[in-house]
N, C-alpha and C. Protein backbone atom coordinates (compact mmCIF):
# COMPACT_ATOMS: atom_id res chain seq x y z
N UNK A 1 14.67 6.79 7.61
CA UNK A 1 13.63 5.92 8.15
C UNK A 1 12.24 6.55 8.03
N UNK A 2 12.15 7.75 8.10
CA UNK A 2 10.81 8.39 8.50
C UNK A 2 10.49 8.40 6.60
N UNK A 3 11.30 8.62 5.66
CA UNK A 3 10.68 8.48 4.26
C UNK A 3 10.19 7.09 4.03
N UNK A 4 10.89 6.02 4.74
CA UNK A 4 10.64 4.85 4.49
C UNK A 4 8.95 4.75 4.84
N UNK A 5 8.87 4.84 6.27
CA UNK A 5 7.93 4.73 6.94
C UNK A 5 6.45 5.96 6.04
N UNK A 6 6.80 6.50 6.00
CA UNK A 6 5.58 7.74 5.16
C UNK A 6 5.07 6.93 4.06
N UNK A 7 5.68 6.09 3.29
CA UNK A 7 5.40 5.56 1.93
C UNK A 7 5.21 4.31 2.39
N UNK A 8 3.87 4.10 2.21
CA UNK A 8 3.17 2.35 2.59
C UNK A 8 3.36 1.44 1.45
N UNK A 9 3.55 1.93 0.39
CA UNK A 9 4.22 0.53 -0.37
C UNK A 9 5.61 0.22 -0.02
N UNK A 10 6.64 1.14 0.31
CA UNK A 10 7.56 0.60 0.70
C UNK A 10 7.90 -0.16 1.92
N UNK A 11 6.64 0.45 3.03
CA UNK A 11 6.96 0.06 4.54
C UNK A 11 6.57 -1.43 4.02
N UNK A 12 5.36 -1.52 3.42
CA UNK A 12 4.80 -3.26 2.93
C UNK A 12 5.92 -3.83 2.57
N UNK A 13 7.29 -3.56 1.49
CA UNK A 13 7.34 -4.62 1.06
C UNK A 13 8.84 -4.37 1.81
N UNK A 14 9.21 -3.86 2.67
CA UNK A 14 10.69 -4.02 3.51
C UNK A 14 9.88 -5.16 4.64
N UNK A 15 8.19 -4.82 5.41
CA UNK A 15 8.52 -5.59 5.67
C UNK A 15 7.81 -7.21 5.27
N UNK A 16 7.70 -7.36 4.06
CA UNK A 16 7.54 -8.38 3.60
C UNK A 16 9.38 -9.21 3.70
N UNK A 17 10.12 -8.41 3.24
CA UNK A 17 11.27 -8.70 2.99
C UNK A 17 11.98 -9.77 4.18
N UNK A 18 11.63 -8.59 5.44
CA UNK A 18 12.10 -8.83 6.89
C UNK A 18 11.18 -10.90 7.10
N UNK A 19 10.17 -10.75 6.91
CA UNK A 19 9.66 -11.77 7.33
C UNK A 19 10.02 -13.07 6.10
N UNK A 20 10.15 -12.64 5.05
CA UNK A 20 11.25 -13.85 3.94
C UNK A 20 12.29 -14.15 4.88
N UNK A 21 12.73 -13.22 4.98
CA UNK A 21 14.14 -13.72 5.80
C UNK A 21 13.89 -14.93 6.69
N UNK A 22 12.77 -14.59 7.66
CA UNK A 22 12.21 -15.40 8.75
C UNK A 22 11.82 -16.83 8.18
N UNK A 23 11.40 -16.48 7.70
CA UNK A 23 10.44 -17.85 6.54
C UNK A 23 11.80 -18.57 5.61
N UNK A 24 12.76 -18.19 5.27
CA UNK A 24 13.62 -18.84 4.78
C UNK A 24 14.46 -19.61 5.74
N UNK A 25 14.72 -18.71 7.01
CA UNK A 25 15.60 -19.48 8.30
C UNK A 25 14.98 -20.77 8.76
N UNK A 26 13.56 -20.53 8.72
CA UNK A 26 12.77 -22.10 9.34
C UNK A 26 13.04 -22.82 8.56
N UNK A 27 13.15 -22.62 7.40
CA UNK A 27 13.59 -23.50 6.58
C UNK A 27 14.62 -24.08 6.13
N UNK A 28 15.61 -23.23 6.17
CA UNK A 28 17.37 -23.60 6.37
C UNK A 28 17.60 -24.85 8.03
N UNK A 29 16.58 -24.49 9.13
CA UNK A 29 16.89 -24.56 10.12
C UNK A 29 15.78 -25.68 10.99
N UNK A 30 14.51 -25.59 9.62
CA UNK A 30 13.86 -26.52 10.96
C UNK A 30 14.07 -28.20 10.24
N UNK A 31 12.98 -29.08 11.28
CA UNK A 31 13.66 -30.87 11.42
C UNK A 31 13.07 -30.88 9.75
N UNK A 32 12.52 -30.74 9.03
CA UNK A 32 12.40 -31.18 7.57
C UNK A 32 12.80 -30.10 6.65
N UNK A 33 13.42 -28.95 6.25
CA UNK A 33 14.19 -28.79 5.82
C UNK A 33 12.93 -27.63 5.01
N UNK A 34 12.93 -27.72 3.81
CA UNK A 34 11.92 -26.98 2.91
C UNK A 34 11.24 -27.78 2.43
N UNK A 35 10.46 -29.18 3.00
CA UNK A 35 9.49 -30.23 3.05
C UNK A 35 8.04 -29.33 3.50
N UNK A 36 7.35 -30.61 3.21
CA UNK A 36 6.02 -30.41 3.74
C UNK A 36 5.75 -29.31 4.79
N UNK A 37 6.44 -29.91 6.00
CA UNK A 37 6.41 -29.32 7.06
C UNK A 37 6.26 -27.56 6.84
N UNK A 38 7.63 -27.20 6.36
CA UNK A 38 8.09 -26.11 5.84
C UNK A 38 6.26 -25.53 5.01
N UNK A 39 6.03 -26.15 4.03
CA UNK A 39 5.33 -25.36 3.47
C UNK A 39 3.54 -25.00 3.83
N UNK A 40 3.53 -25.98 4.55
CA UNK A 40 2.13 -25.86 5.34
C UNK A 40 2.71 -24.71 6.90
N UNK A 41 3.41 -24.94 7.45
CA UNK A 41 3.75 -23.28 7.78
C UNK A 41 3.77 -22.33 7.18
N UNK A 42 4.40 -22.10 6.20
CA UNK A 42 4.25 -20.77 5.36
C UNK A 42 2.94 -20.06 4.88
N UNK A 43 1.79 -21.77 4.92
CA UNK A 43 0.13 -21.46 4.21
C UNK A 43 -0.37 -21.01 5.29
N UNK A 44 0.00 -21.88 6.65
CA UNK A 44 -0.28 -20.88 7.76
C UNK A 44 -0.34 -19.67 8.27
N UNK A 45 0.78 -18.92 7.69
CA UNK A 45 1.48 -17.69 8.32
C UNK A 45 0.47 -16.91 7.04
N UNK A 46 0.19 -17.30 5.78
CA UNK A 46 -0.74 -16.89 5.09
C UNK A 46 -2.08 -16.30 5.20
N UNK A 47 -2.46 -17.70 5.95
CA UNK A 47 -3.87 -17.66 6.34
C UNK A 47 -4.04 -16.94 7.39
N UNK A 48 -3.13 -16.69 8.38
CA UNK A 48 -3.14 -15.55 9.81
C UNK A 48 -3.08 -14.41 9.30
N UNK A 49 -2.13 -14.00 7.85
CA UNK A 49 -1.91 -12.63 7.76
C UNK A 49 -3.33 -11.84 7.00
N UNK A 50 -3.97 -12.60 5.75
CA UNK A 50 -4.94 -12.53 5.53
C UNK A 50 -6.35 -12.34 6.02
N UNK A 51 -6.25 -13.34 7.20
CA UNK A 51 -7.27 -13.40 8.32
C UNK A 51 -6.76 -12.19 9.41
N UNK A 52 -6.15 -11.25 9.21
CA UNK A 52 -6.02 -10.66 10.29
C UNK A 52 -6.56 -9.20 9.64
N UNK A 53 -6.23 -9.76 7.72
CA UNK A 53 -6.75 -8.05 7.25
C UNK A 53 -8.29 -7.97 7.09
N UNK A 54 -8.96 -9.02 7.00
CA UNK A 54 -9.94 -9.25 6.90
C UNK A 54 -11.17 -9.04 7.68
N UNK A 55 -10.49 -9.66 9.12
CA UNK A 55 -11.26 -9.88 10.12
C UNK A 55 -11.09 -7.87 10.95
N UNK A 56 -9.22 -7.75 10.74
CA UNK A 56 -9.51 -6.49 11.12
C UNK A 56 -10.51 -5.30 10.40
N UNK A 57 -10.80 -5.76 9.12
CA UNK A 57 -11.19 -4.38 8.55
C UNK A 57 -13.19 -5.00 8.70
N UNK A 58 -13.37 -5.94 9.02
CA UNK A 58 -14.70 -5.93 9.50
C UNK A 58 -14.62 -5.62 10.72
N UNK A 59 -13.77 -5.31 11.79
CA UNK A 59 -14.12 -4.67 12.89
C UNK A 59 -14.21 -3.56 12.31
N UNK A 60 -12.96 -2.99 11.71
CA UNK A 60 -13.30 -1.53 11.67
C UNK A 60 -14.38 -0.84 11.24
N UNK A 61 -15.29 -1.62 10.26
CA UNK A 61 -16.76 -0.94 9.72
C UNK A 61 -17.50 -0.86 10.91
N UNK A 62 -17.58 -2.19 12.12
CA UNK A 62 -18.45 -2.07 12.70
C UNK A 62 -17.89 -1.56 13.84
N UNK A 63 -16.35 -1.76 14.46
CA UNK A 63 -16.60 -0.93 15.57
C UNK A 63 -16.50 0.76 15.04
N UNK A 64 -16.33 1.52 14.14
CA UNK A 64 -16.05 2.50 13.92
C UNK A 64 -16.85 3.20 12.75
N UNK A 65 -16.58 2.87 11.60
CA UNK A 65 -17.40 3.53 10.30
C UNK A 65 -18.95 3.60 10.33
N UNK A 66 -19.56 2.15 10.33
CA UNK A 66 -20.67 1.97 10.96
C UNK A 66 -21.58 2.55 11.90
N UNK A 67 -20.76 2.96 13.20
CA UNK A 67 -21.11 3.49 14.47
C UNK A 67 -21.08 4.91 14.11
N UNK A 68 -19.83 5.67 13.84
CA UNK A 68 -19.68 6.66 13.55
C UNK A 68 -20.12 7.59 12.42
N UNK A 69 -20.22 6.78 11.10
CA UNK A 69 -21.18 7.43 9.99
C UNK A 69 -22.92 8.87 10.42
N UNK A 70 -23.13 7.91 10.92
CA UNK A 70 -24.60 8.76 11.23
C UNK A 70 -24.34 10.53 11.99
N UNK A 71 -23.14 10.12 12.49
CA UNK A 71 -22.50 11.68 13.62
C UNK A 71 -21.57 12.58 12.82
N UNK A 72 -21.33 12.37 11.49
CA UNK A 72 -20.75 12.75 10.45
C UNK A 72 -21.74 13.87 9.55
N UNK A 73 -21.40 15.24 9.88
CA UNK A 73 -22.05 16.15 8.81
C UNK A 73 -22.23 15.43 7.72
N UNK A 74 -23.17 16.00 6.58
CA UNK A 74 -23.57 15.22 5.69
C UNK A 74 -22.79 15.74 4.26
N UNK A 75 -21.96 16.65 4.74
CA UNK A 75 -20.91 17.45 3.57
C UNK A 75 -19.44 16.56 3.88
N UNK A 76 -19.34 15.65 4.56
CA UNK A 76 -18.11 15.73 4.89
C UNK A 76 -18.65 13.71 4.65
N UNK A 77 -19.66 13.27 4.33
CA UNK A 77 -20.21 12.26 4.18
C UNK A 77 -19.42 11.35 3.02
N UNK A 78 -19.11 12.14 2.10
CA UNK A 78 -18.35 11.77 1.01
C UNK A 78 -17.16 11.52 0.80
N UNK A 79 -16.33 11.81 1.69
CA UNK A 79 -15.24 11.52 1.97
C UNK A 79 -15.09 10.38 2.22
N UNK A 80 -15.56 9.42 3.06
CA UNK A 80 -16.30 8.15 3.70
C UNK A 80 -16.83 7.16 2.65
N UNK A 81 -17.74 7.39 2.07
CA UNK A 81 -18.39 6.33 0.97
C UNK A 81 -18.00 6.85 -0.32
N UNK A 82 -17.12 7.80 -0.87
CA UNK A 82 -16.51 7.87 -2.24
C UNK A 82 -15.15 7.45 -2.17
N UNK A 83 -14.55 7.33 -1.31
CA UNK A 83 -13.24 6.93 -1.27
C UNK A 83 -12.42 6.35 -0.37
N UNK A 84 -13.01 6.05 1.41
CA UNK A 84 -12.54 5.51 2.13
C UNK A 84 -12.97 3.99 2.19
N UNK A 85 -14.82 4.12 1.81
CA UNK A 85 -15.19 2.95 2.12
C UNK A 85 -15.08 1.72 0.67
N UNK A 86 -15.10 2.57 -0.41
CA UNK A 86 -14.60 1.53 -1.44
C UNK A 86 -12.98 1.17 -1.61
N UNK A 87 -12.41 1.41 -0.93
CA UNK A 87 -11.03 1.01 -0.78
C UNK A 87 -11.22 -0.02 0.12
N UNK A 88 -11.61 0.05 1.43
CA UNK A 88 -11.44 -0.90 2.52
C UNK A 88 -12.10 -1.95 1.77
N UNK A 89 -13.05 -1.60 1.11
CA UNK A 89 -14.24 -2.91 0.54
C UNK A 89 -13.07 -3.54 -0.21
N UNK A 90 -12.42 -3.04 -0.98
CA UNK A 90 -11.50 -3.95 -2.01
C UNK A 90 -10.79 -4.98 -1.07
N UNK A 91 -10.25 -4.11 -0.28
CA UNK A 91 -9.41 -5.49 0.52
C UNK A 91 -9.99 -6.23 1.74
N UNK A 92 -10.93 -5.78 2.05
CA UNK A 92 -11.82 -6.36 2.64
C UNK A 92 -12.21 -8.11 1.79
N UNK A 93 -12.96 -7.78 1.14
CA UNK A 93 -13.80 -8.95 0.15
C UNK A 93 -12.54 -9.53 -0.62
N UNK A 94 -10.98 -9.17 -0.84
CA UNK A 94 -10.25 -10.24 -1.69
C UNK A 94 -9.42 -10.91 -0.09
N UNK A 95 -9.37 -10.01 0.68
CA UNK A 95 -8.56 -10.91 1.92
C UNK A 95 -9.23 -11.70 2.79
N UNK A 96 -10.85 -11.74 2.43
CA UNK A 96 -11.74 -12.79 2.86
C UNK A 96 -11.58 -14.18 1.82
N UNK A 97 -11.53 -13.58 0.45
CA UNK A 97 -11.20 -14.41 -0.64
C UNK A 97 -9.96 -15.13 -0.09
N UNK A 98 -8.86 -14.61 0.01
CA UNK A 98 -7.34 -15.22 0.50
C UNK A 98 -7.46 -16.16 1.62
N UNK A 99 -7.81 -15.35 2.59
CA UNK A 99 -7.66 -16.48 3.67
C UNK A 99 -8.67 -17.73 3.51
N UNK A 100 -9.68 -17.82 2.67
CA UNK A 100 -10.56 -18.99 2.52
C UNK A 100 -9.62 -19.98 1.52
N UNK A 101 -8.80 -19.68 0.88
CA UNK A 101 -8.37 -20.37 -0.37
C UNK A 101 -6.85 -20.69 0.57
N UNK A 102 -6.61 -19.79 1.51
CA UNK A 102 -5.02 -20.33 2.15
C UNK A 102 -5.40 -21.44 3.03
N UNK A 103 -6.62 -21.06 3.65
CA UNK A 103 -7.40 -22.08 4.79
C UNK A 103 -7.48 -23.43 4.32
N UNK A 104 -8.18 -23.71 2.96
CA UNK A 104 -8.36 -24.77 2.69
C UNK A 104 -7.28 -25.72 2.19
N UNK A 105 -6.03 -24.57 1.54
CA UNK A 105 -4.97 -25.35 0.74
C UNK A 105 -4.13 -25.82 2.14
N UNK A 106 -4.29 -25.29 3.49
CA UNK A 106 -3.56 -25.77 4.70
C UNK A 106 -4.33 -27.20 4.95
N UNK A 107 -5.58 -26.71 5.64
CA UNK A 107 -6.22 -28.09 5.72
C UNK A 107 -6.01 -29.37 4.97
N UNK A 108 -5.97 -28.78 3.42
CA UNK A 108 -5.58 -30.23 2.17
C UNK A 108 -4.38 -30.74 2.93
N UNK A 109 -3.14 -29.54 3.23
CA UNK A 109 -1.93 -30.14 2.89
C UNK A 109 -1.64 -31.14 4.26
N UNK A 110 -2.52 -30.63 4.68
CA UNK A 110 -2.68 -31.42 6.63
C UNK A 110 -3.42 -32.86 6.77
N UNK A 111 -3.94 -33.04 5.50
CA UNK A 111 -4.74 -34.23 5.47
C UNK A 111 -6.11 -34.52 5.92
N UNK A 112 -7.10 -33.06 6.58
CA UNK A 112 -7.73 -33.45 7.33
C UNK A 112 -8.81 -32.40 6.64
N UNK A 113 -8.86 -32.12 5.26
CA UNK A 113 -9.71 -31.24 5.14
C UNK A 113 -11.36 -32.00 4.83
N UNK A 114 -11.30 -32.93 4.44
CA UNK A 114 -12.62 -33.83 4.49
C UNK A 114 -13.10 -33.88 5.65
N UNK A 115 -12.22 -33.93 6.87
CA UNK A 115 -12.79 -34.76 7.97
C UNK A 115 -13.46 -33.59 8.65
N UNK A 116 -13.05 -32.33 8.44
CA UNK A 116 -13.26 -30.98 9.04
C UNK A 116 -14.85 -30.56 8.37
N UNK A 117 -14.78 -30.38 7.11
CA UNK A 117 -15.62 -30.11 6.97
C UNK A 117 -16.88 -30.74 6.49
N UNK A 118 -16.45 -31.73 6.86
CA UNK A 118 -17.97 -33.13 7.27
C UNK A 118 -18.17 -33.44 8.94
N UNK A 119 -17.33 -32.63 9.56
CA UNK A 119 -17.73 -32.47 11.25
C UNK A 119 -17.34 -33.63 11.54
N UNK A 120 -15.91 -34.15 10.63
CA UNK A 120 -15.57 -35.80 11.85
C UNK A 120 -16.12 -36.83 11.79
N UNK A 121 -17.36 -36.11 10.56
CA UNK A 121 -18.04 -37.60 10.27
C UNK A 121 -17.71 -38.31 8.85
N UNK A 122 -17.14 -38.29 8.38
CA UNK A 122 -15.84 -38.81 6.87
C UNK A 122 -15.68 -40.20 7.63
N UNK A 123 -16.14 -41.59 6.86
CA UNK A 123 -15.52 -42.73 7.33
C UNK A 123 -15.97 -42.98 8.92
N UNK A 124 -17.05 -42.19 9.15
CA UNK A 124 -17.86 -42.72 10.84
C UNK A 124 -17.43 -41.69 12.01
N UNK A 125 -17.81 -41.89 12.88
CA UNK A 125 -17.46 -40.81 13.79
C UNK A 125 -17.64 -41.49 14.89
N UNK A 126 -16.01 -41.43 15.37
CA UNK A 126 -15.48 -41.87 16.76
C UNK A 126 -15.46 -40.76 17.68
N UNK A 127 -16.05 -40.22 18.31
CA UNK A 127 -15.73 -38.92 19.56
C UNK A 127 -14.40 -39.01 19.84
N UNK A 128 -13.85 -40.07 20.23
CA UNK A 128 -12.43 -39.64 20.82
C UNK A 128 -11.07 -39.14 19.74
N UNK A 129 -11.71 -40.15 18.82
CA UNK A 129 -10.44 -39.08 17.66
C UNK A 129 -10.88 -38.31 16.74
N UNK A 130 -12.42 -38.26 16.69
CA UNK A 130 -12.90 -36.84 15.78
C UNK A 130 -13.50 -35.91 16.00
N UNK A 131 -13.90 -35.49 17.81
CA UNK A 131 -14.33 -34.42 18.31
C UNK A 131 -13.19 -32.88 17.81
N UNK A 132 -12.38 -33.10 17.87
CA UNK A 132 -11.25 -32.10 16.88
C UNK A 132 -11.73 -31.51 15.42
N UNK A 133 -12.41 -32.46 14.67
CA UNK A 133 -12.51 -32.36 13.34
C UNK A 133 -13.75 -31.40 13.73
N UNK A 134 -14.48 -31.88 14.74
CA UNK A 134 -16.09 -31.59 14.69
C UNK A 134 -15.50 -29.82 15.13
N UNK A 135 -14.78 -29.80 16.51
CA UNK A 135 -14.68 -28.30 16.39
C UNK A 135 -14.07 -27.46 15.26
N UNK A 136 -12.99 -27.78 15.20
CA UNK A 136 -12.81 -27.44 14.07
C UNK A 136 -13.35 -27.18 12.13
N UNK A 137 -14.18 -27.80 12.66
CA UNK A 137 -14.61 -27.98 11.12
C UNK A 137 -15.93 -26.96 11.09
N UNK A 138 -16.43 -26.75 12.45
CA UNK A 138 -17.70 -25.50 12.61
C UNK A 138 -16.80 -24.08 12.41
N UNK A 139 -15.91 -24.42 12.83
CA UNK A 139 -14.85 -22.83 12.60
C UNK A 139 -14.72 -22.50 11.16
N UNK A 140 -14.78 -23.67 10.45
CA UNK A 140 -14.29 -23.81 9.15
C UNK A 140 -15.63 -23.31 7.96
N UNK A 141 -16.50 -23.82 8.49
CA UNK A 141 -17.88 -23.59 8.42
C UNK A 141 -18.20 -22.16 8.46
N UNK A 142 -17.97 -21.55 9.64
CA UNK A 142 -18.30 -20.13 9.98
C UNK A 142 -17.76 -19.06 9.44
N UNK A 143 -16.70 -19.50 9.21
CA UNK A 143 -15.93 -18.89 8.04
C UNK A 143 -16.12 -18.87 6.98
N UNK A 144 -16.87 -19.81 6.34
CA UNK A 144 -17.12 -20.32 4.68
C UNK A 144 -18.57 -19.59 4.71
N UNK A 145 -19.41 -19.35 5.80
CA UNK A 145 -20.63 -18.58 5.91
C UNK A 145 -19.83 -17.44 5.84
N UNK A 146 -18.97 -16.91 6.55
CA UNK A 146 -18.85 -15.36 6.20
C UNK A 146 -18.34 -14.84 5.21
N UNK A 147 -17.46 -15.60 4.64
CA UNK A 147 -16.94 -15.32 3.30
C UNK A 147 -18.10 -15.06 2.28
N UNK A 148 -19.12 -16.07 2.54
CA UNK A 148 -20.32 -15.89 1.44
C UNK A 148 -20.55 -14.35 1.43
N UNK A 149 -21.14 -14.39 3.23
CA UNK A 149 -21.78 -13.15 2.90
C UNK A 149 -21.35 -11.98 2.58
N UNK A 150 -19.97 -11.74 2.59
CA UNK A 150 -18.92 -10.96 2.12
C UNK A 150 -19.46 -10.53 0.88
N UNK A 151 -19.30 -11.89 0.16
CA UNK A 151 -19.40 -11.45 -1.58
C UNK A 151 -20.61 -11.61 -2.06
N UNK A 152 -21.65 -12.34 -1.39
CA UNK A 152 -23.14 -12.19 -1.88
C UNK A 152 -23.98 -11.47 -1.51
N UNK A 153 -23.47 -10.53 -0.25
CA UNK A 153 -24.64 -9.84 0.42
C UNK A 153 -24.16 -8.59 0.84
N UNK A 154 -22.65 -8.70 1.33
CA UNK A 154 -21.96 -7.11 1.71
C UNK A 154 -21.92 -6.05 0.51
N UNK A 155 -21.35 -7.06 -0.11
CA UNK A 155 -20.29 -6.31 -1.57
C UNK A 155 -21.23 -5.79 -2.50
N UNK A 156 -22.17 -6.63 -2.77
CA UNK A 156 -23.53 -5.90 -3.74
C UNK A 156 -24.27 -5.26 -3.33
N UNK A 157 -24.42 -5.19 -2.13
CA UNK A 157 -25.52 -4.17 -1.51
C UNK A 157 -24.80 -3.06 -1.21
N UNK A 158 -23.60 -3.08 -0.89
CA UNK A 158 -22.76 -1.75 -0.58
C UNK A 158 -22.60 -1.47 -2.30
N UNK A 159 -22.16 -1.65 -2.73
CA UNK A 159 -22.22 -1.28 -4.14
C UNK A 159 -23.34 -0.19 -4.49
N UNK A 160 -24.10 -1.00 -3.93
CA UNK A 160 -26.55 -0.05 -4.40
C UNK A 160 -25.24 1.48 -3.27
N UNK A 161 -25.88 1.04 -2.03
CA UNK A 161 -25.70 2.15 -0.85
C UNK A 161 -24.65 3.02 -1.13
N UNK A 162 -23.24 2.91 -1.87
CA UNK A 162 -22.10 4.08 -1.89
C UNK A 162 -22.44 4.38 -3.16
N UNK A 163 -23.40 4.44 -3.98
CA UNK A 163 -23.46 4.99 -5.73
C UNK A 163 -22.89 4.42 -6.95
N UNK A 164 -21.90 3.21 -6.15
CA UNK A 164 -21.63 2.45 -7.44
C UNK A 164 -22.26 1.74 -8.59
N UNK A 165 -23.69 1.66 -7.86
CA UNK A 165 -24.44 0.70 -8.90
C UNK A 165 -25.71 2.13 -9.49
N UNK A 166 -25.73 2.03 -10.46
CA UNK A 166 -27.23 3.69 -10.35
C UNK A 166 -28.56 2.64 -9.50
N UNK A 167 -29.24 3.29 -8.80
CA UNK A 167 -30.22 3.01 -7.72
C UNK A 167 -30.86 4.32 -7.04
N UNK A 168 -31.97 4.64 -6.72
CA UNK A 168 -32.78 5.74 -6.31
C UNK A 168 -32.69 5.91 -4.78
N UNK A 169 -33.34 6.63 -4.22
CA UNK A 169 -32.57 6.93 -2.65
C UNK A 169 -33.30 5.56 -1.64
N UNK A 170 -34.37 4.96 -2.00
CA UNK A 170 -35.07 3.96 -1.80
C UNK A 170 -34.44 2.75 -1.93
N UNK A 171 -33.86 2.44 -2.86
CA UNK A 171 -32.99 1.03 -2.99
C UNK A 171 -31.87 1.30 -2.12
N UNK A 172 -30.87 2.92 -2.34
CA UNK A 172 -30.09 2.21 -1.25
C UNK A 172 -30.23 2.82 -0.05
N UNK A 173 -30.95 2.87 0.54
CA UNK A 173 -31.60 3.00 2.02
C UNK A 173 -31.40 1.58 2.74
N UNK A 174 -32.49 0.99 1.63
CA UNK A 174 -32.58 -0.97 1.68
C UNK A 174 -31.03 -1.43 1.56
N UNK A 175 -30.45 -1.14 0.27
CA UNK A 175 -29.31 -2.20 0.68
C UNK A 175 -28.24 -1.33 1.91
N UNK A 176 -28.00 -0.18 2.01
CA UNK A 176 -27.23 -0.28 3.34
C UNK A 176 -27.63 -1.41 4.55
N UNK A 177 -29.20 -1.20 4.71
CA UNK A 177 -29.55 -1.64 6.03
C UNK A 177 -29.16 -3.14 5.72
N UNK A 178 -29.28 -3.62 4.23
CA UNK A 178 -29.03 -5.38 4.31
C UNK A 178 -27.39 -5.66 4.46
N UNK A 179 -26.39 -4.46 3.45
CA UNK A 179 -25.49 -4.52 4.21
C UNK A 179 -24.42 -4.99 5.39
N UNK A 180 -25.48 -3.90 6.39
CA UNK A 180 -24.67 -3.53 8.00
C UNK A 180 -25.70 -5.03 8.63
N UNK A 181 -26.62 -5.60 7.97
CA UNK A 181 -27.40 -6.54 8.85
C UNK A 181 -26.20 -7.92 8.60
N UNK A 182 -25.70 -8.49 7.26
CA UNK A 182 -24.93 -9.45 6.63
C UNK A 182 -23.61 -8.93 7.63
N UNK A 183 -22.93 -7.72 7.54
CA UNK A 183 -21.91 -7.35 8.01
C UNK A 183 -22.12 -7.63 9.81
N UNK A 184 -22.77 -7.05 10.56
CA UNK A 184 -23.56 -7.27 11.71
C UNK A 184 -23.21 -8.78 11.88
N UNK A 185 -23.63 -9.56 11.11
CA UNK A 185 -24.00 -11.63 11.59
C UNK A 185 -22.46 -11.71 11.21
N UNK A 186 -21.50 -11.65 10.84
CA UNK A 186 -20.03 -11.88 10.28
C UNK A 186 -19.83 -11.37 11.65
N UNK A 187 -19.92 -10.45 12.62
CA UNK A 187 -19.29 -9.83 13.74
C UNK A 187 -19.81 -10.49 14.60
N UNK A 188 -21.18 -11.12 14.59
CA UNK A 188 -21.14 -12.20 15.75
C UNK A 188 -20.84 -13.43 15.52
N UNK A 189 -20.65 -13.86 13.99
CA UNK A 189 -19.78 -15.39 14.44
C UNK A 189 -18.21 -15.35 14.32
N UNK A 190 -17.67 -13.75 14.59
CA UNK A 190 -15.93 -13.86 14.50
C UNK A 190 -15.59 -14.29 15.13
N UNK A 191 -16.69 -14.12 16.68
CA UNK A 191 -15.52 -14.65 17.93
C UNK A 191 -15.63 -15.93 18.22
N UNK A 192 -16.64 -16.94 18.21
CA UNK A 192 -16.45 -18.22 17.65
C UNK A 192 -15.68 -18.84 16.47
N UNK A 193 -15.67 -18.19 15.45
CA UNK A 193 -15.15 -18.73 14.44
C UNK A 193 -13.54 -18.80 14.76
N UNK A 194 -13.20 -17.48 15.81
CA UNK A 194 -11.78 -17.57 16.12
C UNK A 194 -11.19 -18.13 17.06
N UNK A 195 -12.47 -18.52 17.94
CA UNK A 195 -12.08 -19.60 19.70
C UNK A 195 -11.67 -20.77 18.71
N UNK A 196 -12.68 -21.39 17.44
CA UNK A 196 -12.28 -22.84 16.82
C UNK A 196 -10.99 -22.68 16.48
N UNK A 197 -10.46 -22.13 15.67
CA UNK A 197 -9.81 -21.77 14.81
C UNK A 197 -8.28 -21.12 16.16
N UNK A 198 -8.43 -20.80 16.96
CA UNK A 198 -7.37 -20.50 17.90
C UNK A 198 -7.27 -21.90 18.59
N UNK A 199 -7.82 -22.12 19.57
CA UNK A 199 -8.17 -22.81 20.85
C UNK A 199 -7.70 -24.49 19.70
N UNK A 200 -8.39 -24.86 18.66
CA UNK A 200 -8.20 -26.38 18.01
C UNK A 200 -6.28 -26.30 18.20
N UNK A 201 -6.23 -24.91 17.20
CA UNK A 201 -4.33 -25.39 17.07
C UNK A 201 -3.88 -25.44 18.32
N UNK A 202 -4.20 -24.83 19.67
CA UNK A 202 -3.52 -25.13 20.53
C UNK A 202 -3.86 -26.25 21.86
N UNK A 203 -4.98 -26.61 21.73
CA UNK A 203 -5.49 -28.12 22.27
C UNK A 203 -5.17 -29.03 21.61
N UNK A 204 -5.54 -28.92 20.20
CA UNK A 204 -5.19 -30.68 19.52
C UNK A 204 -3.81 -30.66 18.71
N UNK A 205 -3.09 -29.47 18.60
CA UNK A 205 -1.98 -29.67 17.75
C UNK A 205 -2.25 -29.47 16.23
């Protein structure tokens, strides 16, 4: 167990394995069989797992890397932006990519992805049966803002700031600070973006 556990590609894909299992039983077992039903759960369980690497590894810049960088000798600096922080960036910016593309293929398969992200107003807007769409669809929104800034404003400016791009000590001074500012606005609309996005599935179904 403990070799298993030491080696993270294997721990990944035993327990990828473990949760097939899971994902095949709902399906052997639930009221539509390996229908619709079935597969807009599975985009679900997608979009949570994605959204969880995503959202976790933008905490971690800001509650930790971010915060902590500056208290970091400046010999030991490199460790950090040559090889810790362009790793997280990779999966950072494609599991923002994922969960936007699982998000939307759920919404399609749900029928309601127009109505969401036109705020309920698709075909007029009744309050009583499209105040749902309207919350929901700002979640949907806030998300589609952070994803941007992920890839238009995090990813290239961290690029200048860790040496990936050639740039003088002046440019990336600037793009860190635009960076941690893009990264910064993604950390204050997570926790809204996740009340919609929590609170809708379990008020409206």
């Amino acid at each position: 167990m403990a070799a298993l556990l030491l080696n993270f590609r294997n721990t990944i894909i035993v327990s990828f394995i473990l949760a097939l299992i899971f994902i095949v039983g709902y399906g052997m077992h639930g009221p539509d069989g390996f229908g619709m039903i079935f597969f807009q759960a599975v985009f679900r369980w997608m979009h949570v797992v994605f959204g969880i690497l995503w959202i976790g590894l933008l905490y971690y810049f800001n509650f930790v890397q971010i915060r902590v960088m500056p208290n970091i000798p400046a010999e030991l600096k490199p460790a950090v932006s040559k090889h810790i922080a362009p790793e997280a960036l990779f999966w950072f910016r494609y599991a923002a990519l994922a969960t936007v593309i699982m998000g939307l293929i759920l919404a399609g398969s749900l029928q309601y992805l127009g109505e969401a992200l036109t705020l309920g107003f698709a075909g007029g807007f009744d309050a009583a049966a499209d105040t749902k769409y309207s919350l929901l669809g700002a979640g949907m929104w806030l998300g589609l803002i952070m994803a941007f800034n992920v890839w238009f404003f995090i990813w290239p400016n961290q690029k200048i700031a860790l040496g990936m791009v050639e740039a003088d000590a002046d440019a990336k001074a600037k793009a860190a600070k635009t960076a941690t500012l893009f990264s910064r606005t993604n950390t204050l609309l997570s926790l809204p973006m996740l009340a919609t996005m929590t609170m809708s599935q379990t008020i409206f179904g």
